[in-house]
N, C-alpha and C. Protein backbone atom coordinates (compact mmCIF):
# COMPACT_ATOMS: atom_id res chain seq x y z
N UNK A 1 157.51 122.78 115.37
CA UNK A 1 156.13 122.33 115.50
C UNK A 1 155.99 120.96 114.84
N UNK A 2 155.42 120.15 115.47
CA UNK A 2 154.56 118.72 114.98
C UNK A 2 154.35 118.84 113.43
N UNK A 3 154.65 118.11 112.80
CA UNK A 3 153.83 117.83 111.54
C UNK A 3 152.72 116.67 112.21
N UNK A 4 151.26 117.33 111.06
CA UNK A 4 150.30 116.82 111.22
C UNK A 4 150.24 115.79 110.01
N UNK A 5 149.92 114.38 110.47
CA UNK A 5 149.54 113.16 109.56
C UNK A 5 148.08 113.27 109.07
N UNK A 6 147.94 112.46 107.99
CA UNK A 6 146.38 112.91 107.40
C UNK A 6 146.01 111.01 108.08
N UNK A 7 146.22 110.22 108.78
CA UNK A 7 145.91 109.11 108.63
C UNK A 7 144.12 109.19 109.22
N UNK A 8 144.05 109.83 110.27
CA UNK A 8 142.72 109.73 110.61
C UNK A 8 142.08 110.10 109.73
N UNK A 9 142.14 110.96 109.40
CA UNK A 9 141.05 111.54 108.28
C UNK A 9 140.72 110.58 106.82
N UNK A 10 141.93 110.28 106.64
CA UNK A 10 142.16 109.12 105.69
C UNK A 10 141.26 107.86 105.69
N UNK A 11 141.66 107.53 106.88
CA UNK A 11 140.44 106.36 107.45
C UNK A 11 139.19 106.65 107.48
N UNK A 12 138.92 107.95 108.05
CA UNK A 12 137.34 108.19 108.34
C UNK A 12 136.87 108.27 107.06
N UNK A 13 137.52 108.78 105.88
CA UNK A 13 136.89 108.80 104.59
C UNK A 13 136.70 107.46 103.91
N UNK A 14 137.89 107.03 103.98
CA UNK A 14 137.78 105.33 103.10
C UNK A 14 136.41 104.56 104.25
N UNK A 15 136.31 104.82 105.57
CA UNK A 15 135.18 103.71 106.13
C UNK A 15 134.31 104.44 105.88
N UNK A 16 134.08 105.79 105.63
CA UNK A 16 132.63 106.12 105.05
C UNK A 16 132.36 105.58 103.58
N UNK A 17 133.33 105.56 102.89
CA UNK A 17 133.31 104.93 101.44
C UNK A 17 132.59 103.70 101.58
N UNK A 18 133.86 102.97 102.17
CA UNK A 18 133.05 101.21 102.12
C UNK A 18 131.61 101.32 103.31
N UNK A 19 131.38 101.90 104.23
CA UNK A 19 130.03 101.97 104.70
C UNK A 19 128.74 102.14 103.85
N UNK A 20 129.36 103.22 102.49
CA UNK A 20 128.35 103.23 101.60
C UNK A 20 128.13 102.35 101.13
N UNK A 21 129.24 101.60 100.26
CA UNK A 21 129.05 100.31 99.96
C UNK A 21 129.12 98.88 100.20
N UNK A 22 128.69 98.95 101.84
CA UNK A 22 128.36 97.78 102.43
C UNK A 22 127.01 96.87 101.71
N UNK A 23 126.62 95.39 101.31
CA UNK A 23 126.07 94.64 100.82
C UNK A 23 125.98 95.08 99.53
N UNK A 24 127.24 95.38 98.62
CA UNK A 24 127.82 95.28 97.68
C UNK A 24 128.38 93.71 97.47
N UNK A 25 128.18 93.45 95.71
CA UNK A 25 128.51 92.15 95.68
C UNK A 25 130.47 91.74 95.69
N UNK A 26 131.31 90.85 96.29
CA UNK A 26 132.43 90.79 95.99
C UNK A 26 133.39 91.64 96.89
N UNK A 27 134.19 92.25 95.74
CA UNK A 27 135.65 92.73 96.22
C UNK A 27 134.56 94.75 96.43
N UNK A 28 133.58 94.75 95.74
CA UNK A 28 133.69 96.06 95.89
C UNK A 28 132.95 96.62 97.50
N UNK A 29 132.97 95.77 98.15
CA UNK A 29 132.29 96.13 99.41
C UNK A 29 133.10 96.05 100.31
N UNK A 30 134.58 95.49 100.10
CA UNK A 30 135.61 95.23 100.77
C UNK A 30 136.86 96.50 100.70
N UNK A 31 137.23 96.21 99.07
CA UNK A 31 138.34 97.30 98.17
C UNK A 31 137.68 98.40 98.31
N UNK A 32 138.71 99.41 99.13
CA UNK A 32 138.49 101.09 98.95
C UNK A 32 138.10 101.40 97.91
N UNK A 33 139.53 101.31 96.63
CA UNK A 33 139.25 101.63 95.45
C UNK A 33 138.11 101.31 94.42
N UNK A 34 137.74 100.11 94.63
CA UNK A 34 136.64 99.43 94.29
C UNK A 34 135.08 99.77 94.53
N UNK A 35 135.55 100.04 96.25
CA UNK A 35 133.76 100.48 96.45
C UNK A 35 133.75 102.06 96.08
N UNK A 36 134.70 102.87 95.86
CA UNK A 36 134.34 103.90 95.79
C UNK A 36 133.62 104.18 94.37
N UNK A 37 134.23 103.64 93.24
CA UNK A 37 133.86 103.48 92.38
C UNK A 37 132.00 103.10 91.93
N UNK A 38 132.02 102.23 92.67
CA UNK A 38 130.69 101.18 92.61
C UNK A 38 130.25 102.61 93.20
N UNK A 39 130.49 103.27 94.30
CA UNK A 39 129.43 103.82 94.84
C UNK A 39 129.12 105.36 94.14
N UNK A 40 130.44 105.60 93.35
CA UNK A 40 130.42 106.47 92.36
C UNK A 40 129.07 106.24 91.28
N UNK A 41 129.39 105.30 90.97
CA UNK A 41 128.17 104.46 90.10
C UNK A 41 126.60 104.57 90.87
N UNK A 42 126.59 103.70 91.45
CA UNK A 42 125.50 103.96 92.32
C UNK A 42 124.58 105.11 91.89
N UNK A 43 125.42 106.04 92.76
CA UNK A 43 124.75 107.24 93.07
C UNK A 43 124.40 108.08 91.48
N UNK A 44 125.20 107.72 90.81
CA UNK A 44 124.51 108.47 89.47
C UNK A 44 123.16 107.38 88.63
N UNK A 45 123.36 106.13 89.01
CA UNK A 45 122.04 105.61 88.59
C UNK A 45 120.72 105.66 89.27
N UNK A 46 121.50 105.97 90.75
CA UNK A 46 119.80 106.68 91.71
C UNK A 46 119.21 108.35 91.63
N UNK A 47 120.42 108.89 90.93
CA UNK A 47 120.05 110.29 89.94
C UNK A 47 119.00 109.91 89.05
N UNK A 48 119.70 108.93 87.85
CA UNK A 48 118.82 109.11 87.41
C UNK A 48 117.47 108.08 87.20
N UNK A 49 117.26 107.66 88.23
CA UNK A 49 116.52 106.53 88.40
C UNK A 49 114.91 107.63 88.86
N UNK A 50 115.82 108.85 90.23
CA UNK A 50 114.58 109.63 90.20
C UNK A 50 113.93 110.53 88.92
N UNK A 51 114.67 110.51 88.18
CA UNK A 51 114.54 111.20 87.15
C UNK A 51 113.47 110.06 86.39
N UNK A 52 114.01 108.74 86.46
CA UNK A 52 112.69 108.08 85.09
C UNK A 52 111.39 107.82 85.77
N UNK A 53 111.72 107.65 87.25
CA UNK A 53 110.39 107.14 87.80
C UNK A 53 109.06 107.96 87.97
N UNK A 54 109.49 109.62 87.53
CA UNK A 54 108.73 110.07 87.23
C UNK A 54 108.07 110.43 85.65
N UNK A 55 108.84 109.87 85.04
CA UNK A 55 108.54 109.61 83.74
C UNK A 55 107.78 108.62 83.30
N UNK A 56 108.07 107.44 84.14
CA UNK A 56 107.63 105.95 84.43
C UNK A 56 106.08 106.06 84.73
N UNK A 57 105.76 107.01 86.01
CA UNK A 57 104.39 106.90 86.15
C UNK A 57 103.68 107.69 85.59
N UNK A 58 103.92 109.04 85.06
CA UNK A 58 103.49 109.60 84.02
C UNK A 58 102.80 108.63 82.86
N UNK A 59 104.02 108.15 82.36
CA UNK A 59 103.48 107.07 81.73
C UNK A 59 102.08 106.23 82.22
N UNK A 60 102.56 105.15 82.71
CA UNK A 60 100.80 104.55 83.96
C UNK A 60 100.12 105.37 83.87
N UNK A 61 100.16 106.80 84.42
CA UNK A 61 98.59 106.83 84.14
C UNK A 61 98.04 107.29 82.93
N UNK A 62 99.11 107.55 82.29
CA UNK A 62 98.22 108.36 80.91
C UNK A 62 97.42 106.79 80.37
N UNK A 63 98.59 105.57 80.04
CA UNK A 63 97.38 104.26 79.74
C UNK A 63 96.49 103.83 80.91
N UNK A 64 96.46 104.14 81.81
CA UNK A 64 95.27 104.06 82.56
C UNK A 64 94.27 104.53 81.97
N UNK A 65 94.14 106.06 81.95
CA UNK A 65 93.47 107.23 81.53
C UNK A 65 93.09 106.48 80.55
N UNK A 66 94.07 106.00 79.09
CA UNK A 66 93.42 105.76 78.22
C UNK A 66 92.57 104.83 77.61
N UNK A 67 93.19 103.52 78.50
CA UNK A 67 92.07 102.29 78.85
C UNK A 67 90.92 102.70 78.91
N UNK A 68 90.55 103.20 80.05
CA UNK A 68 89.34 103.77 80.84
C UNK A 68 88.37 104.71 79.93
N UNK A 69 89.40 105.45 78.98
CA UNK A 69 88.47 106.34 77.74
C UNK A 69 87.75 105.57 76.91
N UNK A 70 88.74 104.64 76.61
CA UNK A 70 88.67 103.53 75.21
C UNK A 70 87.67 102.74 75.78
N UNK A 71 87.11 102.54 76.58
CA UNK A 71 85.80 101.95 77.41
C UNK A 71 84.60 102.38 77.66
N UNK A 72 84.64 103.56 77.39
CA UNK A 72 83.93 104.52 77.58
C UNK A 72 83.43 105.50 76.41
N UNK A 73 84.24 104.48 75.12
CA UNK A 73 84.03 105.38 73.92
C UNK A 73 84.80 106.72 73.02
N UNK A 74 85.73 107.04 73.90
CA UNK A 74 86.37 107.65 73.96
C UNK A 74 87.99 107.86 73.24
N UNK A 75 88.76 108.41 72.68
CA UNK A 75 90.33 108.15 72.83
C UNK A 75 90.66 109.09 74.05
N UNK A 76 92.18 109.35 74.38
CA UNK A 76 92.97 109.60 75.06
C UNK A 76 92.85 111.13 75.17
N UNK A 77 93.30 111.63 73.95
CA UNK A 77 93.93 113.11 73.64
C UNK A 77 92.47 113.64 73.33
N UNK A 78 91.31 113.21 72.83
CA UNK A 78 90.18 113.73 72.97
C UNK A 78 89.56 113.81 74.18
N UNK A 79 89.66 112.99 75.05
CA UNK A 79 89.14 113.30 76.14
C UNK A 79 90.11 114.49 77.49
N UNK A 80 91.30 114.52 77.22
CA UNK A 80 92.16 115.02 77.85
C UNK A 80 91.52 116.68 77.13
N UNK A 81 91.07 116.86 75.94
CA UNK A 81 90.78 118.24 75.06
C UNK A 81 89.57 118.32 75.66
N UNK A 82 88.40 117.34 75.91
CA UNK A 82 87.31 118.05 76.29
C UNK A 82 87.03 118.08 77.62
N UNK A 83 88.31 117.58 78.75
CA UNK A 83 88.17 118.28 80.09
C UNK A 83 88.86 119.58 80.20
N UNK A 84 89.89 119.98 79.36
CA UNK A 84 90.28 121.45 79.47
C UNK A 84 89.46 121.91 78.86
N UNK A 85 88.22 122.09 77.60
CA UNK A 85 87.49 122.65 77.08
C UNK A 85 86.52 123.07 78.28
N UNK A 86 86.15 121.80 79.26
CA UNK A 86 85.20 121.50 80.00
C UNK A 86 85.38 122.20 80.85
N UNK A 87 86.70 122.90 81.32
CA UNK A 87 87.53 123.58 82.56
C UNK A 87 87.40 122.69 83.58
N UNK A 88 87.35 121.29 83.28
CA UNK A 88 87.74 120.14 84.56
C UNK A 88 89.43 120.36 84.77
N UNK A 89 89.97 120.51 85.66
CA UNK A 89 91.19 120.83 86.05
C UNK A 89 91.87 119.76 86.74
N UNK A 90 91.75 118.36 86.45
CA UNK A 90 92.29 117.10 87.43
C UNK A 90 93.57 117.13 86.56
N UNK A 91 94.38 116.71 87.16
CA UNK A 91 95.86 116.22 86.63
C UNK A 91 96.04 114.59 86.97
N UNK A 92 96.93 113.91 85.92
CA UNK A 92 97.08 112.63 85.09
C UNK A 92 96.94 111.60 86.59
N UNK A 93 97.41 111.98 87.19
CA UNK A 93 97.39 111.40 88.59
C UNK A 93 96.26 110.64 89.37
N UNK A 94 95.29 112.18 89.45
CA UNK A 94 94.31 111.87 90.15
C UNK A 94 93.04 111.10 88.63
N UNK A 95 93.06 111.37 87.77
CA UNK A 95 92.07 110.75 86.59
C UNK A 95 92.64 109.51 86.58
N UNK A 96 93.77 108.94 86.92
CA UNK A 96 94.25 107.61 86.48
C UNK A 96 93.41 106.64 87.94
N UNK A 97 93.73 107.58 89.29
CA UNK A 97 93.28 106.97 90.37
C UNK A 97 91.33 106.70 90.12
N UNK A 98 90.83 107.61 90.14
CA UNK A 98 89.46 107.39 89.16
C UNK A 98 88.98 106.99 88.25
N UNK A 99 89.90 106.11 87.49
CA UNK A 99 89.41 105.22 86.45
C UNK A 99 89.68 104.04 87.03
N UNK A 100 90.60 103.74 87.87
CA UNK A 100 91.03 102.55 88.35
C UNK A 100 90.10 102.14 89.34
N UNK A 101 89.60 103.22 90.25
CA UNK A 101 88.61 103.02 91.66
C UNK A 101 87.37 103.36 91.51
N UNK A 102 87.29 104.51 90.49
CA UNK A 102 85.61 104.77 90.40
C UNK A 102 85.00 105.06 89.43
N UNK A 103 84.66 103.82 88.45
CA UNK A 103 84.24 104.11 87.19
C UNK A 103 83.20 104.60 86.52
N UNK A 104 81.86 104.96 87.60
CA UNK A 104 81.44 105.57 87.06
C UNK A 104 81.45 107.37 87.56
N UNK A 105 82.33 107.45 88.00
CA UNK A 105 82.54 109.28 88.35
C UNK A 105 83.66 109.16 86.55
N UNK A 106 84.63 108.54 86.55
CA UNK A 106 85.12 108.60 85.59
C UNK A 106 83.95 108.95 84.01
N UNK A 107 83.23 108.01 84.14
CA UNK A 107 82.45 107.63 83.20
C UNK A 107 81.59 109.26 83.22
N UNK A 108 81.13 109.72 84.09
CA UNK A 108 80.22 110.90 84.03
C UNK A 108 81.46 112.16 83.36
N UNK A 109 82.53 111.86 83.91
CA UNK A 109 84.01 112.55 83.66
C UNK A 109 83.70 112.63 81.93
N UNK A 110 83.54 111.50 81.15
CA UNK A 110 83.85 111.36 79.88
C UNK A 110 82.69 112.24 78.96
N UNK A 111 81.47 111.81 79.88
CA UNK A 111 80.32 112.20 79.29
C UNK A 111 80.64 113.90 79.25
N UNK A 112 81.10 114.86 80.28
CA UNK A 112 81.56 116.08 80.43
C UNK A 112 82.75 116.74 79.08
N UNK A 113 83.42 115.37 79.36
CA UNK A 113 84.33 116.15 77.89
C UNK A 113 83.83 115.65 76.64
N UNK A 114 82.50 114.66 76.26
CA UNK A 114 82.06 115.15 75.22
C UNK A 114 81.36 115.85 75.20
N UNK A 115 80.49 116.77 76.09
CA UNK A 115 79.41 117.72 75.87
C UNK A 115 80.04 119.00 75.53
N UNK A 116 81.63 119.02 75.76
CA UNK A 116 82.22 120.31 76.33
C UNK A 116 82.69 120.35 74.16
N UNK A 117 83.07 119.41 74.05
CA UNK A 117 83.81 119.09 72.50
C UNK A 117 82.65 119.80 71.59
């Protein structure tokens, strides 16, 4: 029986390699060994890239949020206490989008978690 060569397969893997890392800068978009690497790389900094960007906007809006308090008379963590006191149930998201677009629903927002305090 035939012995079977691995060359196709060989190829199809290394051009999926460098396909990944096509408009790579240099030798690593060219070099097998090279782009595999880079793309080794890559892919663990777009791990954890999804990982900060939700950390990232977390962030945004809580200083949104807290701008918008601090304007209103308010701090941050007190007003965040007297909408759960208040049983207002918005999450950081949507309060950041309402301080940014509608300041005075926000503003009636604030007046709620001090009545609730």
């Amino acid at each position: 029986m035939a012995r079977i060569k691995g060359a196709v397969m060989t190829r199809k893997r290394r051009n999926k390699m460098l396909k990944a890392a096509k408009g790579y800068w240099g030798a690593k978009s060219k070099h097998f060994k090279m782009s595999k690497q880079a793309v080794m790389n890559s892919g663990n900094y777009a791990f954890a890239g999804r990982k900060m960007k939700k950390r990232d906007f977390r962030r945004l809006w809580i200083t949104r949020i807290s701008a918008e308090a601090k304007n209103n008379g308010m701090n941050y963590s007190t007003f965040m206490n007297g909408l759960k006191k208040a049983g207002i149930d918005l999450n950081r998201k949507m309060l950041a989008e309402i301080a940014v677009y509608d300041k005075a629903a926000f503003a009636s927002l604030v007046e709620k978690a001090k009545a609730a305090l």
